[in-house]
C-alpha atoms as a PDB file:
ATOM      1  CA  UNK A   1     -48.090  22.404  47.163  1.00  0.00           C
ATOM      2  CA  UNK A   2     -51.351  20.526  48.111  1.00  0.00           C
ATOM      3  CA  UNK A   3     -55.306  22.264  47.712  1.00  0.00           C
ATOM      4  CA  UNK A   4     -56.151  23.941  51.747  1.00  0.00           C
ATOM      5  CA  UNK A   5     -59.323  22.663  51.863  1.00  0.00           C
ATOM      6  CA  UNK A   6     -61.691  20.638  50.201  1.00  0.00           C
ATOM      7  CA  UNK A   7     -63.160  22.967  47.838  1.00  0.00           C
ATOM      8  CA  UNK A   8     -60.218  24.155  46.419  1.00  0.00           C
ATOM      9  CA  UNK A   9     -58.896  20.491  45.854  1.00  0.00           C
ATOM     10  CA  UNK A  10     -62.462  19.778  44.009  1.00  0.00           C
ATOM     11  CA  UNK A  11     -62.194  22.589  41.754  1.00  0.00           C
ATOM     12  CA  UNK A  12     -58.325  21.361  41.052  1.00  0.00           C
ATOM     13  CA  UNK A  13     -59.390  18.311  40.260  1.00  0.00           C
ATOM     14  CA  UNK A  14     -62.108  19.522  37.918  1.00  0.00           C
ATOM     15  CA  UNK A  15     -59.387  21.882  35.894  1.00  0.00           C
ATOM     16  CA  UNK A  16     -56.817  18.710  35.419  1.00  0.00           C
ATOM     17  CA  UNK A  17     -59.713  16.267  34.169  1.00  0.00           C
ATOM     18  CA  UNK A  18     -60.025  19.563  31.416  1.00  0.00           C
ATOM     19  CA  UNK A  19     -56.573  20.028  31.134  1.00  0.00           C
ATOM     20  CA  UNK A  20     -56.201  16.264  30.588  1.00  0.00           C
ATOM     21  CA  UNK A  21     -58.804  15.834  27.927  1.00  0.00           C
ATOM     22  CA  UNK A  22     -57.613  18.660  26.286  1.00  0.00           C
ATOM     23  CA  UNK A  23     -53.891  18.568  26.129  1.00  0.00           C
ATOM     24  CA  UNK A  24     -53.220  15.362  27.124  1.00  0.00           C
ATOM     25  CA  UNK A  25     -52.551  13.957  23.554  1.00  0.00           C
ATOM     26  CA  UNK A  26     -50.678  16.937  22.206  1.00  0.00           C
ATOM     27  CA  UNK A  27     -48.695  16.740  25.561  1.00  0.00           C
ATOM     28  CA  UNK A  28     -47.961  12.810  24.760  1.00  0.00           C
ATOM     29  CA  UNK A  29     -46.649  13.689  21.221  1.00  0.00           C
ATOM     30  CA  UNK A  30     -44.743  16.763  21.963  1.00  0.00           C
ATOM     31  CA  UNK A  31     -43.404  14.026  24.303  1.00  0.00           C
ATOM     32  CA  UNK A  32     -42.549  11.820  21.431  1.00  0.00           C
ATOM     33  CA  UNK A  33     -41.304  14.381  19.277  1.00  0.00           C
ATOM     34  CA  UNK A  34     -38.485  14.270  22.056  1.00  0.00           C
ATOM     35  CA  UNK A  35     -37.999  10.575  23.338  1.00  0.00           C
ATOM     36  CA  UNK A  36     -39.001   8.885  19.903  1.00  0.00           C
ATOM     37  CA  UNK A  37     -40.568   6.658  22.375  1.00  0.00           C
ATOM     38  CA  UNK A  38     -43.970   5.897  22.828  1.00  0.00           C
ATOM     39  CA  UNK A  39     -43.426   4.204  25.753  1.00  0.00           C
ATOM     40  CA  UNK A  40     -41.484   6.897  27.479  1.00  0.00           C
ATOM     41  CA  UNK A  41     -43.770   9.617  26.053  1.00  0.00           C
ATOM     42  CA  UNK A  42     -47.040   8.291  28.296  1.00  0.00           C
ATOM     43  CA  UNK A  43     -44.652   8.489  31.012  1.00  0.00           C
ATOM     44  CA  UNK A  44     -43.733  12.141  30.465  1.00  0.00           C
ATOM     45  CA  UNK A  45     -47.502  12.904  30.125  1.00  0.00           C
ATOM     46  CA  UNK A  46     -48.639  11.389  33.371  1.00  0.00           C
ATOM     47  CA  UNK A  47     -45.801  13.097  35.275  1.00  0.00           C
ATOM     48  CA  UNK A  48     -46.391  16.603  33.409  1.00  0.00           C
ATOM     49  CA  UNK A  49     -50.021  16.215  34.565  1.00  0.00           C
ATOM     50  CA  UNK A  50     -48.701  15.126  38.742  1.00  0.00           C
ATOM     51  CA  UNK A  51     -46.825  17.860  38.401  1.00  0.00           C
ATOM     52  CA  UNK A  52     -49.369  20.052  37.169  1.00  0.00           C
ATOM     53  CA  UNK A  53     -52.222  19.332  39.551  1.00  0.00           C
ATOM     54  CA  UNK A  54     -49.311  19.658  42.746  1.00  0.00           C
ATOM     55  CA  UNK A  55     -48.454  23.086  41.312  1.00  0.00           C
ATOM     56  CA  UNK A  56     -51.837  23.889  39.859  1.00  0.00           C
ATOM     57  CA  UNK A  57     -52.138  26.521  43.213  1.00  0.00           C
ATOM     58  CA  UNK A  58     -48.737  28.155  42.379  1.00  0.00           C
ATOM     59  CA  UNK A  59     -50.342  28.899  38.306  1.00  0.00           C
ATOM     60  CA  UNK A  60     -50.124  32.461  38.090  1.00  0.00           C
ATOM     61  CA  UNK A  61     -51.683  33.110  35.014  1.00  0.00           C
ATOM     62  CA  UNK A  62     -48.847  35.020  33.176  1.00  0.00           C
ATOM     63  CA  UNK A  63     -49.217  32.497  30.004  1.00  0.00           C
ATOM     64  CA  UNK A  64     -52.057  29.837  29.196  1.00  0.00           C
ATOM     65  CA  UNK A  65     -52.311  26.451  30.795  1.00  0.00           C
ATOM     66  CA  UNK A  66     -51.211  25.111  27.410  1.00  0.00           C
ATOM     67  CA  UNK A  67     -47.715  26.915  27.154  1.00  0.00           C
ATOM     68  CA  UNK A  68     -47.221  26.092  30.700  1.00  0.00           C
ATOM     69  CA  UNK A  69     -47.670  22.158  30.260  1.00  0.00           C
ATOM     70  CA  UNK A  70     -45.612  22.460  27.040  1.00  0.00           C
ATOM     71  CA  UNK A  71     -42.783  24.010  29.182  1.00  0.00           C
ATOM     72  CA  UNK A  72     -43.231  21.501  31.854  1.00  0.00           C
ATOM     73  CA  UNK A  73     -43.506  19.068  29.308  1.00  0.00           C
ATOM     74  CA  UNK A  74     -39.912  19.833  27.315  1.00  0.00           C
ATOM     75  CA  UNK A  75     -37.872  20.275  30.307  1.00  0.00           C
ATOM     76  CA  UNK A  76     -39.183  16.730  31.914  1.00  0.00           C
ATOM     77  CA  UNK A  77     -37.930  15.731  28.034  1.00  0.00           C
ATOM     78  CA  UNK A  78     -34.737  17.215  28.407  1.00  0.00           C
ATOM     79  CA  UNK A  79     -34.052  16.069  31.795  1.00  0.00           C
ATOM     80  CA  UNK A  80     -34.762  12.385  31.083  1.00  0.00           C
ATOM     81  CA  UNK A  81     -32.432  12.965  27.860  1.00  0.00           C
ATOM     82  CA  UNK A  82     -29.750  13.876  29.864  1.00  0.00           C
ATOM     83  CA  UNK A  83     -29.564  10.597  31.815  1.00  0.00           C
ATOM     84  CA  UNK A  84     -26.713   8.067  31.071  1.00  0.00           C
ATOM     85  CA  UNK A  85     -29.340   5.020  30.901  1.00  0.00           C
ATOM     86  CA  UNK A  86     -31.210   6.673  28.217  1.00  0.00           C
ATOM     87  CA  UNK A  87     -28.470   6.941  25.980  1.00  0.00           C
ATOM     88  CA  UNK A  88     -27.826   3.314  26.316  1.00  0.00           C
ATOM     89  CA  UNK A  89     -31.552   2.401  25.897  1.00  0.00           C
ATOM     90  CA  UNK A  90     -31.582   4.260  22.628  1.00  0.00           C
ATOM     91  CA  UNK A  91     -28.442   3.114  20.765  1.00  0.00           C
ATOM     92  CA  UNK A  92     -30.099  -0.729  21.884  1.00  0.00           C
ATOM     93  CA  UNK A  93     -33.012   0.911  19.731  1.00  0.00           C
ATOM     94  CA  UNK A  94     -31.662   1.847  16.805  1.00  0.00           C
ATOM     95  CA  UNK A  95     -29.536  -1.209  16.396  1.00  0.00           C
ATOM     96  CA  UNK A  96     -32.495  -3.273  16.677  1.00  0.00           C
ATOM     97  CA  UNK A  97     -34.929  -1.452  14.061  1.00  0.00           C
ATOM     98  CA  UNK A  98     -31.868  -1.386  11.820  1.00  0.00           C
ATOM     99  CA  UNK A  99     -32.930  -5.283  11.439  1.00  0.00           C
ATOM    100  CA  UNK A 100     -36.640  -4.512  11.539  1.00  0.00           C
ATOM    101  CA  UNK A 101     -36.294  -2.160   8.587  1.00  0.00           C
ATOM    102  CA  UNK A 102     -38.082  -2.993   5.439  1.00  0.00           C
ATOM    103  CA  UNK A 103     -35.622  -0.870   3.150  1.00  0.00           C
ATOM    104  CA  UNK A 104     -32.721  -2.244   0.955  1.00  0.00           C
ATOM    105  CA  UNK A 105     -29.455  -1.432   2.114  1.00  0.00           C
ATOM    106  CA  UNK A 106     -29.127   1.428   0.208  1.00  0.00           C
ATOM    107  CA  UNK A 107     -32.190   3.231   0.846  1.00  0.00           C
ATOM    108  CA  UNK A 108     -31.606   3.079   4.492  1.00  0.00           C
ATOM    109  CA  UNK A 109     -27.883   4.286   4.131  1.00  0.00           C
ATOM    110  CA  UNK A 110     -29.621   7.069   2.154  1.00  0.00           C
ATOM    111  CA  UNK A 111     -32.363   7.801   4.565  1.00  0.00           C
ATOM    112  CA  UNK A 112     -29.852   8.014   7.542  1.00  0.00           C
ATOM    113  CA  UNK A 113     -27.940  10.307   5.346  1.00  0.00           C
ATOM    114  CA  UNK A 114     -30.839  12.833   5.031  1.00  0.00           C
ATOM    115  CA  UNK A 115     -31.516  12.450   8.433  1.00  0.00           C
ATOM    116  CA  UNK A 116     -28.253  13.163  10.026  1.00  0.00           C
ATOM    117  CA  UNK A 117     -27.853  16.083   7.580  1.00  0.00           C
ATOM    118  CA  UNK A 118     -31.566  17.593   8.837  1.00  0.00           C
ATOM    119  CA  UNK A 119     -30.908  16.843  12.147  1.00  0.00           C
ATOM    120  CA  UNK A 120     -27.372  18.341  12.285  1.00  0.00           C
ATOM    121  CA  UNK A 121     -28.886  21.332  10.459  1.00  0.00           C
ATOM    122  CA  UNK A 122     -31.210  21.756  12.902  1.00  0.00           C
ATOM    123  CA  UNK A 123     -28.630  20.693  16.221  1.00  0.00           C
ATOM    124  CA  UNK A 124     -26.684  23.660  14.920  1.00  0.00           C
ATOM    125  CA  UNK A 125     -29.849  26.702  15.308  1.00  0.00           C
ATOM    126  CA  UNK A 126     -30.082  27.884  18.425  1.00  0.00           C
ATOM    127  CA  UNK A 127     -32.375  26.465  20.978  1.00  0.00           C
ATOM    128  CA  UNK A 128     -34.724  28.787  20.890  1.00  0.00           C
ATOM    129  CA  UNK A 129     -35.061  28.063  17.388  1.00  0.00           C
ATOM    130  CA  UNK A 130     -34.762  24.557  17.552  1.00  0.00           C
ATOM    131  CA  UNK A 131     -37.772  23.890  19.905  1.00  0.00           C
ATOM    132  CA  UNK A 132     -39.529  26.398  17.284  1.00  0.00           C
ATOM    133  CA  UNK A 133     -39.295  24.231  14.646  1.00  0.00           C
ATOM    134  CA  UNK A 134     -39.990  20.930  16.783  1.00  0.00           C
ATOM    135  CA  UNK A 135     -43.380  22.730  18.079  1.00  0.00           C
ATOM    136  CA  UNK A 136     -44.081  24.156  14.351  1.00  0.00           C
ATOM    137  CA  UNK A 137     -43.940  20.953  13.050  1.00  0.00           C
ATOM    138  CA  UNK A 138     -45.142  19.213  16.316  1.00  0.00           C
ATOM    139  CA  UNK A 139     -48.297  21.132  16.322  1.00  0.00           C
ATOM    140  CA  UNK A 140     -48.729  22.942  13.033  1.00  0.00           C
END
């Protein structure tokens, strides 16, 4: 949905530069907290904030501009995690910081350990919960 006139697509304009500075880093690391991608994250961000200033008319006001971009934000996450060539992209990940690592053998068998046992923990709450705990200890 585009602005009528020009006024209205001033003042929209105005609201996303504020929206931008203020959310735009927490919006690139809730990002993160999903794609483990930095990369990927600043591309979630700029198309959370296209989609925000081409819906910005439609707002109705029934939460605060931040929950809305958080919502926009974790279902462009999940959507892109859903895709086939994601998956790919992040197996070729961890494989390759497997070599990058600066552990011993052992502490990185341990470390995965703990982390498949946190994450599994956590896989197993149910998603209301689970994005809960990733915005807790996204965003304190």
């Amino acid at each position: 949905m585009k602005p009528k006139d020009g006024y209205r697509e001033s003042e929209n304009r105005e609201l996303l530069e504020l929206l931008m500075d203020e959310y735009g880093d927490s919006i690139k690391r809730l990002a993160y907290s999903y794609t483990k991608n930095w990369d990927m994250a600043e591309d979630i961000t700029q198309e959370v904030f296209i989609t925000c200033y081409i819906k910005l008319d439609g707002f109705r006001e029934e939460s605060s501009y931040k929950t809305w971009l958080y919502r926009i934000t974790i279902n462009k996450c999940k959507d892109l995690l859903k895709t086939k060539w994601l998956q790919n992209i992040v197996q070729i990940d961890k494989f390759m910081s497997y070599f990058k690592s600066h552990l011993t053998v052992e502490e990185e068998v341990v470390k995965k350990n703990e982390e498949e046992e946190l994450a599994a923990l956590i896989f197993e709450l149910p998603l209301k919960y689970r994005e809960i705990i990733i915005l807790y200890y996204y965003d304190n």
